[in-house]
Protein backbone atom coordinates (compact mmCIF):
# COMPACT_ATOMS: atom_id res chain seq x y z
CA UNK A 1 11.41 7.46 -20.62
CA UNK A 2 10.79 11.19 -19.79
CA UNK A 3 9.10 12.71 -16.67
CA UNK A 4 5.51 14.48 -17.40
CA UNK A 5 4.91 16.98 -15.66
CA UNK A 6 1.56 16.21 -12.76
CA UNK A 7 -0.33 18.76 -14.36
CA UNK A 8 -4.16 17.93 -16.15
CA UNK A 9 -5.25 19.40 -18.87
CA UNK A 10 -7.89 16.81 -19.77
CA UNK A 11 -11.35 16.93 -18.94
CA UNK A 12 -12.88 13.82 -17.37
CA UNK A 13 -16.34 12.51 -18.36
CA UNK A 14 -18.90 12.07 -16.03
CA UNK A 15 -19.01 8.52 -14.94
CA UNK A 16 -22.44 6.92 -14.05
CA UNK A 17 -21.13 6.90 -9.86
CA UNK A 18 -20.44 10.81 -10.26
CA UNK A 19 -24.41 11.43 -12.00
CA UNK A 20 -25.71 8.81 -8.82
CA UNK A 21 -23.77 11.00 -6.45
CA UNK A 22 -24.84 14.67 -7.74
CA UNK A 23 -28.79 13.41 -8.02
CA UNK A 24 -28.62 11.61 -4.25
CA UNK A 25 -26.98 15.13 -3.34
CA UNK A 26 -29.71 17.58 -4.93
CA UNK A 27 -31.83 15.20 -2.97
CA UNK A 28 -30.50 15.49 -0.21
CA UNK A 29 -30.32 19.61 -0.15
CA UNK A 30 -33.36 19.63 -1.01
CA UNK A 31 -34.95 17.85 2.10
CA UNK A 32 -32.92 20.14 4.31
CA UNK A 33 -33.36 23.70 3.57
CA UNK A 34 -31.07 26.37 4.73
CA UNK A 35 -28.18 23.68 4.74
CA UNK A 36 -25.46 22.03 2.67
CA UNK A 37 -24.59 18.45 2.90
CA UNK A 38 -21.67 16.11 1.22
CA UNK A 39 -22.60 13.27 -0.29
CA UNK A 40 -22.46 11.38 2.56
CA UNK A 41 -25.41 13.51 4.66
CA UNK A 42 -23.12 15.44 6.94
CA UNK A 43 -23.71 18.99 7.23
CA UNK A 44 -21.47 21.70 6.26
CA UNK A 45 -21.27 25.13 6.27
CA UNK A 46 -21.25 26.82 3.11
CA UNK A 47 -23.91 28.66 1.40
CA UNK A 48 -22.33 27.53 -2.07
CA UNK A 49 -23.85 24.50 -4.02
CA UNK A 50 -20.23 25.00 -6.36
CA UNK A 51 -18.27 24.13 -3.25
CA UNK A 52 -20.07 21.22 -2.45
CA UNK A 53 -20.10 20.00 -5.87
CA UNK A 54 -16.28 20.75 -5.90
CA UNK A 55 -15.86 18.44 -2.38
CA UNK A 56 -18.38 15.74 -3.58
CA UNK A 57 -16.69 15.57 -7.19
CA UNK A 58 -13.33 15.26 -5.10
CA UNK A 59 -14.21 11.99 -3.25
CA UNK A 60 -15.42 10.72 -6.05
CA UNK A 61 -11.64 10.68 -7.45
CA UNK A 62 -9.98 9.89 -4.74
CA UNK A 63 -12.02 6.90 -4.24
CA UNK A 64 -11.92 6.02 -7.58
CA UNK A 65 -8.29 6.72 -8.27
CA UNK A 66 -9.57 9.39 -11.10
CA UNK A 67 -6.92 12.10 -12.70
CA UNK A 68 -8.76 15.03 -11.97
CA UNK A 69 -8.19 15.37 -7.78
CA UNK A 70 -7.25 18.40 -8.18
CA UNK A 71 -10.87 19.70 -8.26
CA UNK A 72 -10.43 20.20 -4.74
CA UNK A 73 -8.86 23.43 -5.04
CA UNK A 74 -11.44 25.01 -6.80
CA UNK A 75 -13.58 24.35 -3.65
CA UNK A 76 -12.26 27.25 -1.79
CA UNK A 77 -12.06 29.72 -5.23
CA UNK A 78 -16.34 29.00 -4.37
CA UNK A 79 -16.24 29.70 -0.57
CA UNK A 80 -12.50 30.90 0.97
CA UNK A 81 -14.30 30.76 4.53
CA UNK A 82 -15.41 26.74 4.04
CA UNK A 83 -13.10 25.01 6.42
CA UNK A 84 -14.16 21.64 4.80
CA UNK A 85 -13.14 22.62 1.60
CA UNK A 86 -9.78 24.08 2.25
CA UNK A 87 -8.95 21.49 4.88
CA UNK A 88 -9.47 18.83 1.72
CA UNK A 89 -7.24 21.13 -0.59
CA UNK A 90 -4.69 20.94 2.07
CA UNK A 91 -4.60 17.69 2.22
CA UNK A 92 -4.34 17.36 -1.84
CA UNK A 93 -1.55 19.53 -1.59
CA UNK A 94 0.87 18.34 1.51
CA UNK A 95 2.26 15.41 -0.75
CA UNK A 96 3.92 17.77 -3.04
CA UNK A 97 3.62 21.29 -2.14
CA UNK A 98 3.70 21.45 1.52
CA UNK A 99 3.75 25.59 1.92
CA UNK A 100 0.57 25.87 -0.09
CA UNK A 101 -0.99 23.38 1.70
CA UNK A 102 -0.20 24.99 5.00
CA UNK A 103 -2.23 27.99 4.39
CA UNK A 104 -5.10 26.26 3.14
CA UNK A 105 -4.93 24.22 6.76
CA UNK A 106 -4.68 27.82 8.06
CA UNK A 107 -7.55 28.98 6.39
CA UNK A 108 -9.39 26.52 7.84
CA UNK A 109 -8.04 27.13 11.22
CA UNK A 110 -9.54 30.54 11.17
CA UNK A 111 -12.97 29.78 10.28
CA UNK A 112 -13.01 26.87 12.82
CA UNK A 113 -15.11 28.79 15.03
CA UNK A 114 -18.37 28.49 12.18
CA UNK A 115 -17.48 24.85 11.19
CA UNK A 116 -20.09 22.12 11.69
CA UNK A 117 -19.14 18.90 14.40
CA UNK A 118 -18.45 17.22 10.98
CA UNK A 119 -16.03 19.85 9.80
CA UNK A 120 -14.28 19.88 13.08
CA UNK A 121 -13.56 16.75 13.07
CA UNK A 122 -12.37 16.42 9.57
CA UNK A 123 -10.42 19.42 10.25
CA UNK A 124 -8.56 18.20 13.61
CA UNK A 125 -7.93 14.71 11.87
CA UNK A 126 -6.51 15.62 8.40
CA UNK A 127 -4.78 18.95 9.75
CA UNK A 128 -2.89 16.17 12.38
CA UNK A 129 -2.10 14.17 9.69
CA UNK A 130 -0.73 16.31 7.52
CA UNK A 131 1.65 17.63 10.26
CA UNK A 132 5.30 17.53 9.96
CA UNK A 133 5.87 15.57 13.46
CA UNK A 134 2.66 13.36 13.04
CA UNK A 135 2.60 10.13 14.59
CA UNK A 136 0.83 7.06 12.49
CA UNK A 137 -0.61 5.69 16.05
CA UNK A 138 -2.55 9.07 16.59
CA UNK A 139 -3.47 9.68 13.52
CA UNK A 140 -5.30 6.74 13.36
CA UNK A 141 -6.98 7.24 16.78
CA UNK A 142 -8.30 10.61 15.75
CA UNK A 143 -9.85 8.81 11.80
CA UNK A 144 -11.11 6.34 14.33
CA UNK A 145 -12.81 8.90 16.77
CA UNK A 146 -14.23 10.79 13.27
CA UNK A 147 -15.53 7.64 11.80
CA UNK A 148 -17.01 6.34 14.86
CA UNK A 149 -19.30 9.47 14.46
CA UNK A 150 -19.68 9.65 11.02
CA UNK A 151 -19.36 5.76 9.64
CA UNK A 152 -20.25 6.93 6.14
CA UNK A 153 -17.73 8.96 5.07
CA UNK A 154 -16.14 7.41 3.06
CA UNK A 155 -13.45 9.39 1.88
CA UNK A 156 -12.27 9.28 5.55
CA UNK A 157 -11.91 5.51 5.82
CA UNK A 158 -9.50 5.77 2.53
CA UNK A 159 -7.34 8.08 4.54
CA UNK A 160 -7.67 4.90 6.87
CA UNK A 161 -6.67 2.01 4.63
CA UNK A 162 -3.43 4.52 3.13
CA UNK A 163 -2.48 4.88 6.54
CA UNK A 164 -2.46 1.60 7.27
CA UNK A 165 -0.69 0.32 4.15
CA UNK A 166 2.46 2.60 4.88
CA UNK A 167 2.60 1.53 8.08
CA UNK A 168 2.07 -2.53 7.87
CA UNK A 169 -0.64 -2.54 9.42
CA UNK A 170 -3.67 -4.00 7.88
CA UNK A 171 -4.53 -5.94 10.91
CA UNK A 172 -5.40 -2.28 12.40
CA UNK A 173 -7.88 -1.43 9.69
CA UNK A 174 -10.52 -4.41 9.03
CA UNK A 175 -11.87 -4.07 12.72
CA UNK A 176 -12.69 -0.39 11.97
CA UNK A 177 -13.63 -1.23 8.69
CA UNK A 178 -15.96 -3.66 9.81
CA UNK A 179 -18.02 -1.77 12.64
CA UNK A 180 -18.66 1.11 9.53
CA UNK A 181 -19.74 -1.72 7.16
CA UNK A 182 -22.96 -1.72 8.40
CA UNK A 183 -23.74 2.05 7.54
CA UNK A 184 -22.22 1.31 3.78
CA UNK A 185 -23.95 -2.14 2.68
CA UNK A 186 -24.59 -0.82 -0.83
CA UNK A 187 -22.09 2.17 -1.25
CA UNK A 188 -20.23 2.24 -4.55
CA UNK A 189 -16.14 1.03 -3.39
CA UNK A 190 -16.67 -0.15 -0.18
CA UNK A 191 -15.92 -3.89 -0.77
CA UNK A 192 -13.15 -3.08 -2.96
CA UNK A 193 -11.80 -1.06 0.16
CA UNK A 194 -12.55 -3.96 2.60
CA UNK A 195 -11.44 -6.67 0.34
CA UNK A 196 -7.63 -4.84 0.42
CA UNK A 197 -6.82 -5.89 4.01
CA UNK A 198 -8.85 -9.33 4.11
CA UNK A 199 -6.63 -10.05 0.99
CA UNK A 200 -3.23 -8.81 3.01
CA UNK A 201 -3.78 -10.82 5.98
CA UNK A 202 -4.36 -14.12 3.98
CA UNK A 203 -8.19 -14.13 3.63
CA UNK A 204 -8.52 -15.02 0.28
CA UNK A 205 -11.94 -16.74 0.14
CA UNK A 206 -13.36 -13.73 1.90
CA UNK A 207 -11.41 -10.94 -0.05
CA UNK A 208 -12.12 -12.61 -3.32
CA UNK A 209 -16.18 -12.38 -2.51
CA UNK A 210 -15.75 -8.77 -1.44
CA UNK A 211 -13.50 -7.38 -4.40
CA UNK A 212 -16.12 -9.84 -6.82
CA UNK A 213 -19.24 -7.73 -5.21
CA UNK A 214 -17.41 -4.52 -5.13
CA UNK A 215 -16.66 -5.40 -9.30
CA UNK A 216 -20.66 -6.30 -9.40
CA UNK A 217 -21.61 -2.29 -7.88
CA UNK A 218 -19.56 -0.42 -9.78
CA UNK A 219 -17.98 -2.64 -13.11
CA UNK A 220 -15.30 0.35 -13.82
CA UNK A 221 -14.01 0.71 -10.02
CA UNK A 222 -10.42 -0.15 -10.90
CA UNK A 223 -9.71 -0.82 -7.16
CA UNK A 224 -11.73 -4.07 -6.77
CA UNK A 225 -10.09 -4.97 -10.36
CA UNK A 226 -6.27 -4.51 -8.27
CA UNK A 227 -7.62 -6.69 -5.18
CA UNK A 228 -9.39 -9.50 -6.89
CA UNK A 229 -6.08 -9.80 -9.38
CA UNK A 230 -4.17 -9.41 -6.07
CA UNK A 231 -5.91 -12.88 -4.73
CA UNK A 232 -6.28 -14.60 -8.22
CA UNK A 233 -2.58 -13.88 -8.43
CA UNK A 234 -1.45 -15.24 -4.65
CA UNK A 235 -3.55 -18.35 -5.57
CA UNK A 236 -1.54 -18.47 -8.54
CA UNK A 237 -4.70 -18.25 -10.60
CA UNK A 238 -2.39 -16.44 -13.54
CA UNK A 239 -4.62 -17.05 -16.42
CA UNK A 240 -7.86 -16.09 -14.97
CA UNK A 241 -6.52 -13.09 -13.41
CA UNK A 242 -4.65 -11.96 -16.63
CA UNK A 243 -8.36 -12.18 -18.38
CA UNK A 244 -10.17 -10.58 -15.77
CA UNK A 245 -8.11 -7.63 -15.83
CA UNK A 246 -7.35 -6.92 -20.02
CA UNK A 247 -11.46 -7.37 -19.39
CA UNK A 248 -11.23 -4.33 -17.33
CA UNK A 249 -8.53 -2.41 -18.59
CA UNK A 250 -10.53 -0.31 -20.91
CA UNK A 251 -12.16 1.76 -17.82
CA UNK A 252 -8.24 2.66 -16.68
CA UNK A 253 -7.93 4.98 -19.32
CA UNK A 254 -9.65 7.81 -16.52
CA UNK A 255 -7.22 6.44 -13.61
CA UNK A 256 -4.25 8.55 -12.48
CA UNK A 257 -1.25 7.16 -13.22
CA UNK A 258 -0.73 5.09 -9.65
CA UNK A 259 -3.68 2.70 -10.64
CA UNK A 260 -3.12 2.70 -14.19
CA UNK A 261 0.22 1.75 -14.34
CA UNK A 262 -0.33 -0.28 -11.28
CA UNK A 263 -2.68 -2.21 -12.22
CA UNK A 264 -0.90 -3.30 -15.71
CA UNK A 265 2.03 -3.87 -13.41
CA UNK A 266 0.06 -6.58 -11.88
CA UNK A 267 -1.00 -7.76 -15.35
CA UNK A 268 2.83 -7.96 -16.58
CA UNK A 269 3.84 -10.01 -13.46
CA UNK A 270 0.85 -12.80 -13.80
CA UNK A 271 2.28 -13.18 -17.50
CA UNK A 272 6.05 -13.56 -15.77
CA UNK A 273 4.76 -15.86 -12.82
CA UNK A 274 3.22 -17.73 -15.27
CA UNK A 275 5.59 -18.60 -17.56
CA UNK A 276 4.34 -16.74 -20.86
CA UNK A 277 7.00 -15.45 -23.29
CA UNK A 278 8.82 -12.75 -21.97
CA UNK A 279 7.66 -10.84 -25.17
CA UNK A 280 4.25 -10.40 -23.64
CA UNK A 281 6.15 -8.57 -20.76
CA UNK A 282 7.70 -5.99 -22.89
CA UNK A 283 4.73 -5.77 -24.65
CA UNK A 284 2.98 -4.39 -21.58
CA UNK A 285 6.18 -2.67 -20.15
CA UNK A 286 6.57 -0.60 -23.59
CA UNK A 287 2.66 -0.29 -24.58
CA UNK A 288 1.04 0.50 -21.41
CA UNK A 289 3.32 0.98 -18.02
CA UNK A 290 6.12 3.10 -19.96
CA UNK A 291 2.90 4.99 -22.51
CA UNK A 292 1.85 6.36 -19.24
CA UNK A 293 4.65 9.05 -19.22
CA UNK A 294 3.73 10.32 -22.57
CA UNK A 295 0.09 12.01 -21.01
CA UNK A 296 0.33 15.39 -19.92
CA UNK A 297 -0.71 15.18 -16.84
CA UNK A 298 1.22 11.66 -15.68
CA UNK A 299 3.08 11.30 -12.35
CA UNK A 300 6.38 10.13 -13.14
CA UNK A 301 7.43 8.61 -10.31
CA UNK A 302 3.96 6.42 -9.80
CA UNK A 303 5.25 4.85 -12.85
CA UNK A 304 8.77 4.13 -12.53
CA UNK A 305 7.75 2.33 -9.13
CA UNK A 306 6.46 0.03 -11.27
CA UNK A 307 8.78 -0.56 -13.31
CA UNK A 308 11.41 -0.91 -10.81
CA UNK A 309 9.78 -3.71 -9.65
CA UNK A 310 8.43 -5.59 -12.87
CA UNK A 311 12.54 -5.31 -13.86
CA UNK A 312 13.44 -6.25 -10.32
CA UNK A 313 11.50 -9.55 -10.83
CA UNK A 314 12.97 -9.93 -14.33
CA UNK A 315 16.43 -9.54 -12.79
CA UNK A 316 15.46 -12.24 -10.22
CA UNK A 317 14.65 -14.55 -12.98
CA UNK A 318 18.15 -13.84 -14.62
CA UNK A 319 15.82 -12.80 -17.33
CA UNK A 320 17.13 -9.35 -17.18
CA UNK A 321 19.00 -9.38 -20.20
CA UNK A 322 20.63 -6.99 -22.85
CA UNK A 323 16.78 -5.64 -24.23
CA UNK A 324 15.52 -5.20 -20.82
CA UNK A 325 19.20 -3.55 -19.70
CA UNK A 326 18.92 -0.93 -21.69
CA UNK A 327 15.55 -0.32 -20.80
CA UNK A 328 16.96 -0.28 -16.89
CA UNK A 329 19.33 2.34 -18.05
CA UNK A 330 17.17 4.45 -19.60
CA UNK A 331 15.00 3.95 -16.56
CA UNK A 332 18.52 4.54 -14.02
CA UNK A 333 18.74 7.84 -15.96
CA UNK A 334 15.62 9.24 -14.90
CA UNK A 335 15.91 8.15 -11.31
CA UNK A 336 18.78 10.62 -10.98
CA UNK A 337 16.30 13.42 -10.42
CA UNK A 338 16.75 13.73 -6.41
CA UNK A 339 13.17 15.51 -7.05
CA UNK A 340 11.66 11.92 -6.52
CA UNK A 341 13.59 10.41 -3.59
CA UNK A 342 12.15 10.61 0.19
CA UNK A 343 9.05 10.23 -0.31
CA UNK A 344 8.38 6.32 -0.62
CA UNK A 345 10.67 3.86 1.16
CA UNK A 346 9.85 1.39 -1.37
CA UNK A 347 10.25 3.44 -4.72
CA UNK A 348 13.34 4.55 -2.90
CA UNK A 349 14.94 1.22 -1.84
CA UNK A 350 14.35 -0.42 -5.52
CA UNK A 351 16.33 2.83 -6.39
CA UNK A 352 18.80 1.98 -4.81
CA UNK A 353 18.75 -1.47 -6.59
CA UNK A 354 18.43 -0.10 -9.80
CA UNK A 355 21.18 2.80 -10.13
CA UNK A 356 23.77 0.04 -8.11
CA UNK A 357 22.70 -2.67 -11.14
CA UNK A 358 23.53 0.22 -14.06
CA UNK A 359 26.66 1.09 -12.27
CA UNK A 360 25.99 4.44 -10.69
CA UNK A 361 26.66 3.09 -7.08
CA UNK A 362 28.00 7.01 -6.14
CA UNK A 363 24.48 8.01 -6.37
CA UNK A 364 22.70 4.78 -5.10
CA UNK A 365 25.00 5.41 -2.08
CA UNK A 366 23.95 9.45 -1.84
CA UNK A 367 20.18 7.78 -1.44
CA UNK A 368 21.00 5.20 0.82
CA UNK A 369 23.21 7.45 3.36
CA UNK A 370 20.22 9.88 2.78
CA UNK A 371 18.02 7.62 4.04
CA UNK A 372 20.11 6.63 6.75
CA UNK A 373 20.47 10.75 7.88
CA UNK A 374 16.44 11.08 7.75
CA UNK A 375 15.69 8.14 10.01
CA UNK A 376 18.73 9.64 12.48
CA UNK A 377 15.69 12.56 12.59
CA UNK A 378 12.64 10.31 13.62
CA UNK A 379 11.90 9.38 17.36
CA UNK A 380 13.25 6.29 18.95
CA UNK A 381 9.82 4.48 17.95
CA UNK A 382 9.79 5.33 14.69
CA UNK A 383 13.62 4.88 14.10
CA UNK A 384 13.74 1.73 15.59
CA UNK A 385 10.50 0.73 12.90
CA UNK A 386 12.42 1.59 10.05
CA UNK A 387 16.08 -0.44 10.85
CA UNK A 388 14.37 -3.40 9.07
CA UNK A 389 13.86 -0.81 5.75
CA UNK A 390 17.18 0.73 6.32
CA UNK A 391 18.68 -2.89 6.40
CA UNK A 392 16.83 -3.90 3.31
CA UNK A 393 17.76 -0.75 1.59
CA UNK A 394 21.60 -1.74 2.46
CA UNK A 395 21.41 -5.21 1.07
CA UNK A 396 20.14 -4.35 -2.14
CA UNK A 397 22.63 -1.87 -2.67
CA UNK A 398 25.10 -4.96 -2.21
CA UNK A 399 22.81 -7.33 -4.00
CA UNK A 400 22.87 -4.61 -7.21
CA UNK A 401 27.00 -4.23 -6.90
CA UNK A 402 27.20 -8.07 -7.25
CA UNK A 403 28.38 -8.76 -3.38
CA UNK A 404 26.29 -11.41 -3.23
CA UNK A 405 27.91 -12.66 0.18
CA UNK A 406 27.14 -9.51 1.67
CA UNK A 407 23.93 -9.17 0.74
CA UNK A 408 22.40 -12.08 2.19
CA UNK A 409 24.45 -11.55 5.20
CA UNK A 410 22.89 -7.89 5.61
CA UNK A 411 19.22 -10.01 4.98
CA UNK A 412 20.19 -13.10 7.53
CA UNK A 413 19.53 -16.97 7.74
CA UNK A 414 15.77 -16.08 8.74
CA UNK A 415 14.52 -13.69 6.09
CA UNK A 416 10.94 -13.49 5.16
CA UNK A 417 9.79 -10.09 3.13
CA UNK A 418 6.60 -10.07 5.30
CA UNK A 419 8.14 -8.31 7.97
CA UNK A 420 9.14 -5.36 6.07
CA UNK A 421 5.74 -4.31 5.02
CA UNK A 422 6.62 -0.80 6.71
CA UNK A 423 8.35 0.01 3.45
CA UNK A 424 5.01 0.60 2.59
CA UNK A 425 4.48 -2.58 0.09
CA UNK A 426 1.57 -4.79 -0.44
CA UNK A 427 2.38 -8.83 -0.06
CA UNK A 428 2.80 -9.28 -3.49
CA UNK A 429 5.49 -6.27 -3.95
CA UNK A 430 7.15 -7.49 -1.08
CA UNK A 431 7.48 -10.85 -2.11
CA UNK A 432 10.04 -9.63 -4.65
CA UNK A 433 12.97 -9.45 -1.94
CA UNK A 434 12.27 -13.14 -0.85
CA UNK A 435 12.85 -14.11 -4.57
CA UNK A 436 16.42 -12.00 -4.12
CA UNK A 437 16.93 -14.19 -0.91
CA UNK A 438 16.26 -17.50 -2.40
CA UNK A 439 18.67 -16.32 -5.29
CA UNK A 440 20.90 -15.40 -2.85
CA UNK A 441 20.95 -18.54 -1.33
CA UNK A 442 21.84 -20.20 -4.94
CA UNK A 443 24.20 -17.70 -5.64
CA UNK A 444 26.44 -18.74 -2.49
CA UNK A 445 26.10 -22.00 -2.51
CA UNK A 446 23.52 -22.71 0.26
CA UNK A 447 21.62 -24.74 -1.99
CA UNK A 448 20.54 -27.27 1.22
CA UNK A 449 18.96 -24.21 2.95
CA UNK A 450 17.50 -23.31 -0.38
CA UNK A 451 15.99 -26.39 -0.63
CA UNK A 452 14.25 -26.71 2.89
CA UNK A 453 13.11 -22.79 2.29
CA UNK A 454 11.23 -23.58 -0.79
CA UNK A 455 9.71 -26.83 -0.69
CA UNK A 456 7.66 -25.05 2.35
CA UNK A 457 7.08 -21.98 0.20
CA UNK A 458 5.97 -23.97 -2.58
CA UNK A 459 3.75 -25.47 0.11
CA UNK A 460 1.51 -22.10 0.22
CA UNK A 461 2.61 -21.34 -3.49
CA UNK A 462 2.19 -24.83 -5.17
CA UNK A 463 1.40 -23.42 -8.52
CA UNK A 464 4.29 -20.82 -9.48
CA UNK A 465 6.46 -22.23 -11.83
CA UNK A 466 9.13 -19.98 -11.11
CA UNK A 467 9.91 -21.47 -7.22
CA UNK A 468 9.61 -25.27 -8.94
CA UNK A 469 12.58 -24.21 -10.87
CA UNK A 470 14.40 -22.80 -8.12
CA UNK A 471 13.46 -25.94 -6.46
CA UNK A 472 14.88 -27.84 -9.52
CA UNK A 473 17.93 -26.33 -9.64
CA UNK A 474 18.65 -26.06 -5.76
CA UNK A 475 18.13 -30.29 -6.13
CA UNK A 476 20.84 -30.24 -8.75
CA UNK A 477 23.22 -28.50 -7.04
CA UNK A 478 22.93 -30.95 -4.03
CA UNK A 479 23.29 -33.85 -7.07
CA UNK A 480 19.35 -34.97 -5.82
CA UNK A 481 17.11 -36.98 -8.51
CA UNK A 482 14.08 -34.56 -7.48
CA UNK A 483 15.07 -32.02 -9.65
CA UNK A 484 13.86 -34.18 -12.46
CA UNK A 485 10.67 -33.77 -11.33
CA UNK A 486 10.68 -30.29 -10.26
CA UNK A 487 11.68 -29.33 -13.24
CA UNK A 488 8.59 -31.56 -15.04
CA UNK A 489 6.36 -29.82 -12.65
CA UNK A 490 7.30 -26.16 -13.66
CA UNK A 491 7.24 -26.80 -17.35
CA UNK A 492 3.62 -28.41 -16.41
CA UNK A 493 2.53 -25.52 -14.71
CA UNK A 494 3.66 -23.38 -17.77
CA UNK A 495 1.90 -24.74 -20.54
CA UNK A 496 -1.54 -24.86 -18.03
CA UNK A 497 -1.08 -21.30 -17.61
CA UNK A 498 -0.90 -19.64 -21.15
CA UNK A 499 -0.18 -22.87 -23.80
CA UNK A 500 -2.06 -20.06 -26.38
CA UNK A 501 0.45 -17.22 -25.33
């Protein structure tokens, strides 16, 4: 594996949403002479078509996870004085050059005074978030306050639903996604955006019809593809979802590399879950997550997320073995790069996991005591939010060095991944640090606990294999005739699943 550097140098076709959007904006400037308006209908003051086509063109990849975001900073080459524009370039900019963002945000600062209510309040929100003490409680209040005023601006409600997902919240976004709906019936992404936190809080029926109608708008918005395979996979629908998505996967090529390699992520782990060969895993570990890096213009670190946790899971499985090793340490190499640490808590913590299960526990020990020295930083609220990450981040450090007892002691008797979504993880990446706990469990010999903690996860879960052979082998261990039949059960399950594979 070797890092790419995050710059573009390929030119992006015009998808069929892009031509919709450009001919409902020339409509739109054209009924309203003397102003310019984003595609959403809100005015802003510019006297440059190019910067408005810059902004519009913008949204468009942000909302549909495109590789060519970066068209945001030719926005202000059109018009330095548009506060809209440089406020957006800002914002593009903060996750990875923060002093070139900065005076983009001032820029816009200085024009505020000729900025439209719609700029304003872009401005005020984005320039808040973007801050280096911003709190996750106000900045939502202030996207609230902006999209109460302008429900269809759409770009601003993804700010919303990121937000959200880093701080565990999902619960906070489908009210205020909800009173916008209204204004957005038949926009291109909105279900796939509202199906994302029906999906996270257990709504199922009602994400699966939203990410289905998002997938009927727009059949290339790679978004509704992740949350419909996010419910097809909770309801351990394997082989459908594996279908529905190598259906799809064609129209990732234009995706930057967190959906692409994201998405075949969840495509590898429906083949594990179900029980295919593990060859079809390394097939899309080597072919498409790890081909990724080889594009000019991929994000490293988007991808080895990934792959942390598809070999987490394999690890979990004790399927982890001396082919998928050496891919680990090839992976553990390139996580050395400090570059690429503090900026998610989960990429981070499976880090940790991964340099500790190579043997570099100096360094997975550097990244876990920095962790520790940049929550001492945050405020009592927020420090006190991110003891259950620092926690988790501790006991897979322990889990990796092969103190298995001291792991599960650092996770408790009561563990459930759920409550550690402020690592900024969906359900199903969480889920992977219940399947160390369960292992745990096996590992030291608490097979009875094991035992009453899965036969009520296999309760919500009935059709994944892989708990039915925990099951099984927890019922061995305690010398019970049940694990005949668990084990009949996940071999069942298997050959349902992919008996072609």
């Amino acid at each position: 594996m070797k890092a790419s550097c995050c710059v573009s140098v390929v030119t992006q076709d015009v998808s069929m949403s892009l031509k919709c959007m450009k001919e409902d904006e020339y409509q739109i400037n054209e009924t309203r002479t003397g102003s310019r308006f984003v595609y959403w209908g809100y005015e802003v003051n510019t006297s440059s078509d190019d910067c408005i086509a810059s902004i519009n063109s913008y949204s468009h990849q942000v909302l549909g996870y495109g590789r060519e975001k970066k068209v945001i900073l030719e926005a202000p080459l059109y018009d330095k004085d548009c506060v809209l524009g440089n406020i957006l370039a800002a914002h593009y900019l903060s996750s990875f050059d923060f002093a070139k963002a900065s005076s983009y945000a001032r820029a816009a600062e200085s024009h505020l005074g000729k900025a439209t209510p719609y700029e304003k309040a872009i401005f005020e929100a984005v320039n808040y978030l973007i801050s280096q003490n911003m709190d996750n409680d106000v900045a939502l209040d202030l996207h609230s306050k902006l999209l109460k005023k302008f429900p269809k601006d759409l770009l601003s409600w993804k700010r919303v639903e990121i937000l959200c997902f880093y701080m565990g919240r999902p619960d906070l976004s489908l009210p205020l996604f909800e009173k916008i709906l209204p204004e957005n019936r038949d926009q291109d992404y909105v279900y796939g955006m509202l199906a994302f936190p029906l999906l996270e809080l257990g709504h199922l029926a009602e994400a699966e019809v939203a990410a289905r109608k998002g997938y009927e708008i727009n059949k290339n918005d790679s978004w509704a593809h992740h949350c419909l395979c996010h419910v097809l996979q909770t309801e351990c629908r394997f082989k459908e979802a594996v279908e529905f998505m190598e259906g799809c996967s064609a129209s990732w090529d234009s995706c930057s590399s967190l959906r692409y390699s994201h998405n075949w992520w969840h495509v590898a782990v429906c083949y594990l879950e179900g029980g295919s060969p593990i060859s079809k895993v390394q097939e899309i570990y080597d072919h498409q997550m790890c081909k990724e890096l080889e594009k000019d213009d991929a994000v490293a670190r988007d991808v080895y997320m990934d792959a942390l946790g598809l070999l987490l899971r394999l690890d979990t499985r004790d399927k982890l073995d001396e082919l998928f090793l050496d891919r680990l340490k090839i992976l553990g190499n390139c996580l050395t790069d400090q570059a690429m640490w503090y900026q998610e808590w989960l990429f981070d913590i499976t880090t940790i996991w991964a340099l500790s299960k190579v043997g570099n526990t100096s360094l997975a020990y550097v990244l876990l005591e920095g962790l520790k020295s940049r929550t001492s930083d945050m405020s009592a609220k927020k420090q006190q939010l991110m003891q259950k990450a620092i926690l988790l981040a501790e006991a897979v450090y322990e889990y990796g060095k092969g103190n298995y007892k001291e792991a599960l002691e650092l996770l408790g008797p009561d563990f459930d991944a759920v409550d550690y979504k402020v690592i900024g993880a969906s359900g199903l990446q969480i889920d992977v640090f219940n399947e160390i706990w369960y292992k745990l469990l096996l590992l030291t010999g608490q097979s009875s606990t094991a035992i009453e903690v899965l036969e009520k996860r296999i309760k919500q879960r009935d059709g994944a294999p892989f708990l039915w052979h925990l099951l099984e082998k927890s019922y061995s261990m305690e010398g019970k005739e049940e694990a005949l039949s668990a084990g009949e059960k996940a071999k069942a399950l298997e050959s349902l699943y992919f008996k072609c594979a």
